[in-house]
Protein backbone atom coordinates (compact mmCIF):
# COMPACT_ATOMS: atom_id res chain seq x y z
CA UNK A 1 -250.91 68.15 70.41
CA UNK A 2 -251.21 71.37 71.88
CA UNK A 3 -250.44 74.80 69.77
CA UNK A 4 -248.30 75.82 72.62
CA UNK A 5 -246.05 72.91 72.24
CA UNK A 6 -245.93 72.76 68.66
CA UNK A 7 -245.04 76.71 68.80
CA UNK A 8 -242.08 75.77 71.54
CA UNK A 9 -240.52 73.36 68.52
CA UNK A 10 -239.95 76.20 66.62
CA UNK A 11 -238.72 78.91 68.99
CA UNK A 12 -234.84 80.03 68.70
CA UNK A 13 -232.06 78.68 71.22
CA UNK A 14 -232.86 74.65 70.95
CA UNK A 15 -229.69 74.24 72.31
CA UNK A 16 -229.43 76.17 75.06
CA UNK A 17 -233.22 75.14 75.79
CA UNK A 18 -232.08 71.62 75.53
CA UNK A 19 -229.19 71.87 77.83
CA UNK A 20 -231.08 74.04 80.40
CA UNK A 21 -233.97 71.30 80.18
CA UNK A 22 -230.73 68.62 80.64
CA UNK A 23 -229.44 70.36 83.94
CA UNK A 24 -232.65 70.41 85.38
CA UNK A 25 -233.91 66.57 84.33
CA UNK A 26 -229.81 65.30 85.85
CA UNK A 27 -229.86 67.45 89.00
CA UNK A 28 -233.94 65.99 89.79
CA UNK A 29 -233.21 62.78 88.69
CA UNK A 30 -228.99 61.92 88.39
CA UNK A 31 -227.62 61.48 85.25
CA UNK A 32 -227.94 57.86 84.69
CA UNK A 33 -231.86 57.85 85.29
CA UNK A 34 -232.35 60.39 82.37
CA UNK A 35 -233.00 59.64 78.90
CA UNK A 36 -232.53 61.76 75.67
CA UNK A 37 -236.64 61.65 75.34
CA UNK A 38 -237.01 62.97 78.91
CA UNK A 39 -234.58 65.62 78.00
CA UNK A 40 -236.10 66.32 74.07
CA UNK A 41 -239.54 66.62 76.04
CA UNK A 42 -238.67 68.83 79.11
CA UNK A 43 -237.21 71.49 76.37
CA UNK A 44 -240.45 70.97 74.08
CA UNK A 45 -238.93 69.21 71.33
CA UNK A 46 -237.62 66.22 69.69
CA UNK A 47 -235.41 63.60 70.13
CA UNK A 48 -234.29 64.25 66.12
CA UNK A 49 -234.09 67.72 66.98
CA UNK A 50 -231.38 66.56 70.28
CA UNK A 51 -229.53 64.77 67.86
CA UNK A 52 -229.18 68.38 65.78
CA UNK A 53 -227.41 69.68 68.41
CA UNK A 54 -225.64 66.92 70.79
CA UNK A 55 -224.50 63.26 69.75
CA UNK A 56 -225.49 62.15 73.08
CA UNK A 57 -226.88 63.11 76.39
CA UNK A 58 -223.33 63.83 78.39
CA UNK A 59 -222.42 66.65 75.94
CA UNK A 60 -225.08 68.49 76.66
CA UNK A 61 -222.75 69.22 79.36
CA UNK A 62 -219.36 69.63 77.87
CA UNK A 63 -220.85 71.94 74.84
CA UNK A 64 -218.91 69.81 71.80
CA UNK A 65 -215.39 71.20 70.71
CA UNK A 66 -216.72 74.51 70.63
CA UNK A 67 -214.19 75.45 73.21
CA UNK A 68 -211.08 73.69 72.12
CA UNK A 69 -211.97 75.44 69.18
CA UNK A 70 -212.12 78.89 70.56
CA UNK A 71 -209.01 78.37 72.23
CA UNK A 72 -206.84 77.57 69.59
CA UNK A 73 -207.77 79.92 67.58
CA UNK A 74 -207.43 82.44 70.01
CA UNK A 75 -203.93 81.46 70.64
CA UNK A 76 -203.39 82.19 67.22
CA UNK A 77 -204.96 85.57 67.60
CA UNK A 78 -202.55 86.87 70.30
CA UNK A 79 -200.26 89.42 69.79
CA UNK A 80 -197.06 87.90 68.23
CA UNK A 81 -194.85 89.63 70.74
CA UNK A 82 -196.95 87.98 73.71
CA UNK A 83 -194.68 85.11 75.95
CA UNK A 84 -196.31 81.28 75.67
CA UNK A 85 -198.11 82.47 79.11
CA UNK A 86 -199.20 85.22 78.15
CA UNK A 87 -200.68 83.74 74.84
CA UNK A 88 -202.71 81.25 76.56
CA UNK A 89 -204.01 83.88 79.26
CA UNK A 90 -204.92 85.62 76.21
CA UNK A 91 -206.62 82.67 74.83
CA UNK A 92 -208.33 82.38 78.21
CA UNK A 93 -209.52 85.49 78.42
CA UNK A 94 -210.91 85.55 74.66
CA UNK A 95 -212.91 81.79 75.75
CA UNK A 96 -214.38 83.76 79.56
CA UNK A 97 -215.45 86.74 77.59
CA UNK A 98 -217.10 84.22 74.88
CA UNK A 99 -218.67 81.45 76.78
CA UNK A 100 -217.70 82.06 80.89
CA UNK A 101 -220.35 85.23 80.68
CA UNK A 102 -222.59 85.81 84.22
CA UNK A 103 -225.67 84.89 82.76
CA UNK A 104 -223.79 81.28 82.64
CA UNK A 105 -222.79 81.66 86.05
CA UNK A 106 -225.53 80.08 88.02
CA UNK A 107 -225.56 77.23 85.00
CA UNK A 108 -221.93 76.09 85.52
CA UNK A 109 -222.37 76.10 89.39
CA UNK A 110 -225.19 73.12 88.70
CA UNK A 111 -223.10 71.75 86.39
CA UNK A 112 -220.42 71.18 88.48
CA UNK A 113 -222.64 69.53 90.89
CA UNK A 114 -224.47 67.48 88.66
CA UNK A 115 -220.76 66.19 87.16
CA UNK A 116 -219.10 65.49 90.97
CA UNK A 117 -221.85 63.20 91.08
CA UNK A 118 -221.72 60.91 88.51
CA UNK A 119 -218.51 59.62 87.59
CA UNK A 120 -219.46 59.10 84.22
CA UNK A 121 -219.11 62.77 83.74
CA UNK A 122 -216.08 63.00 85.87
CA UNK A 123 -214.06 61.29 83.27
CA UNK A 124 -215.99 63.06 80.64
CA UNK A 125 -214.68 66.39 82.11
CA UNK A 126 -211.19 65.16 82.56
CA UNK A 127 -211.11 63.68 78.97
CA UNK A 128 -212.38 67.59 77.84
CA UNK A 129 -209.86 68.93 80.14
CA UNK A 130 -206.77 67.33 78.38
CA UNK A 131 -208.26 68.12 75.17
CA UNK A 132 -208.55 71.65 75.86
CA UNK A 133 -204.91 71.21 76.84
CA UNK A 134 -203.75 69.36 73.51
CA UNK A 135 -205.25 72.38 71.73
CA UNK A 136 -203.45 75.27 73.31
CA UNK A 137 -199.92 73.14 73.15
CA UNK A 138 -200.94 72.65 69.55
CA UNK A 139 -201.50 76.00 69.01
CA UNK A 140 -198.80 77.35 70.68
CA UNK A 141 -196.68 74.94 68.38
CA UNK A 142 -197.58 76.61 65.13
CA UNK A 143 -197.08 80.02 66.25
CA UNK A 144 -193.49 78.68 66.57
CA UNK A 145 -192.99 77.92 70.56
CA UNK A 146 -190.49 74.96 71.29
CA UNK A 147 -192.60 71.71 71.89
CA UNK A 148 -191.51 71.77 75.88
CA UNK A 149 -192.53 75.43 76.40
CA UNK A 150 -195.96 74.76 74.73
CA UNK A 151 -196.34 71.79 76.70
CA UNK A 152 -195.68 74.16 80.23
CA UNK A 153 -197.73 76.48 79.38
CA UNK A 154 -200.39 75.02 78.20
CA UNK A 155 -200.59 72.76 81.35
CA UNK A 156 -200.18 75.62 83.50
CA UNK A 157 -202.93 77.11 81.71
CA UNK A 158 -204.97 74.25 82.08
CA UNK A 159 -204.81 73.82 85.83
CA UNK A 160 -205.17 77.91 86.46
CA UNK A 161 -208.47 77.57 84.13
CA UNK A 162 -209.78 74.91 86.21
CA UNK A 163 -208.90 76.65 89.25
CA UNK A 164 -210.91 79.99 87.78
CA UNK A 165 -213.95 78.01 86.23
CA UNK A 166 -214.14 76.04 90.43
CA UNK A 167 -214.23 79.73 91.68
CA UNK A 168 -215.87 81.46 89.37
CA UNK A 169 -218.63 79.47 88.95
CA UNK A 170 -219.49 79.76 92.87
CA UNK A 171 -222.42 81.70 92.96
CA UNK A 172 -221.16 84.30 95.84
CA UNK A 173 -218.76 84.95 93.46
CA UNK A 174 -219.58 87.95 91.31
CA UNK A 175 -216.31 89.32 89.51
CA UNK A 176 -215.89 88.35 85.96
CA UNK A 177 -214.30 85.04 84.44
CA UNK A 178 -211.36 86.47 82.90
CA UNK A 179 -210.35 88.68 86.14
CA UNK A 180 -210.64 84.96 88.19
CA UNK A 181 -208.59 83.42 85.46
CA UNK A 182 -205.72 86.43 85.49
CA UNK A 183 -205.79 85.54 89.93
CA UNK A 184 -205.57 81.86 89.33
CA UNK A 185 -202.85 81.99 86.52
CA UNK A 186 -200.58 84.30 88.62
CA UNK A 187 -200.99 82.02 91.48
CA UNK A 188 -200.01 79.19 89.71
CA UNK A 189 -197.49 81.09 87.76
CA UNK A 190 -195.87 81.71 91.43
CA UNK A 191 -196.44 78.84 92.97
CA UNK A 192 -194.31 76.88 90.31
CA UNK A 193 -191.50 79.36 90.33
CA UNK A 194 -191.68 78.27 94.17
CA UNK A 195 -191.21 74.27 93.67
């Protein structure tokens, strides 16, 4: 084996190597034509080492509960005089500042293309959507909100996050996640005070 692979095995970032290499392998060859060896080879490691980091090959993708994670916890971080709202944008901003950075930019615009086209990943990304959902209204719930008011806004944040990550990750777009995310939530803020 050459010294230059062997070295690559050991290098920091298997992760992020491993999900780059993922991208790449799904967008050249669709998701359901790529296996967890092609993926473990493209990044210069092993399948064992995959299996470290990902349980299978679609969470490459969807990065584990590392988000819902984030986001409950920073819900529980916001200021105690903060409005439900205002507690998830807070929560929103803390996740764009933490994951939604610009070197990720150009990343989640393949992503999103390489999830429209397999629906496989589609539900994937819906079944992470309501999760990340489920952990705001959670969170909201032990800082005290009423169960229908965490439910609101929590789905309001929901759909004004996916509205910010579908802009933000455009590539001619070039302002930062959480100042997307602020747009989006006001717009959806006003649009249901409209209905």
């Amino acid at each position: 084996m050459p010294y230059t692979l062997l070295m690559a095995r050991w290098q920091p970032n298997a992760s992020e190597r491993l999900a780059l290499a993922a991208l790449e392998l799904f967008a050249e060859r669709g998701y359901e034509n790529t296996t967890v060896i092609d993926i473990a080879q493209r990044a210069g490691l092993t399948k064992s080492t995959f299996f470290r980091h990902f349980s299978d090959k679609r969470e490459v993708l969807f990065g584990g509960d590392r988000m819902t994670g984030l986001l409950g916890e920073a819900v529980v971080a916001a200021p105690a005089t903060a409005t439900p709202l205002e507690t998830v944008a807070h929560a929103l901003d803390a996740v764009g500042r933490e994951v939604f950075t610009p070197a990720r930019r150009e990343f989640s615009a393949q992503r999103r293309t390489v999830i429209a086209a397999s629906p496989e990943l589609r539900e994937r990304e819906a079944l992470k959507g309501l999760a990340l959902t489920a952990s705001m209204t959670d969170a909201l719930k032990r800082r005290g909100v009423p169960d229908l008011a965490s439910c609101v806004a929590a789905e309001l944040g929901a759909l004004a996050f996916k509205i910010a990550y579908e802009r933000w990750s455009d590539t001619a777009n070039d302002d930062d996640f959480s100042e997307v995310m602020r747009r989006a939530l006001g717009e959806v803020q006003a649009a249901s005070a409209s209905c």
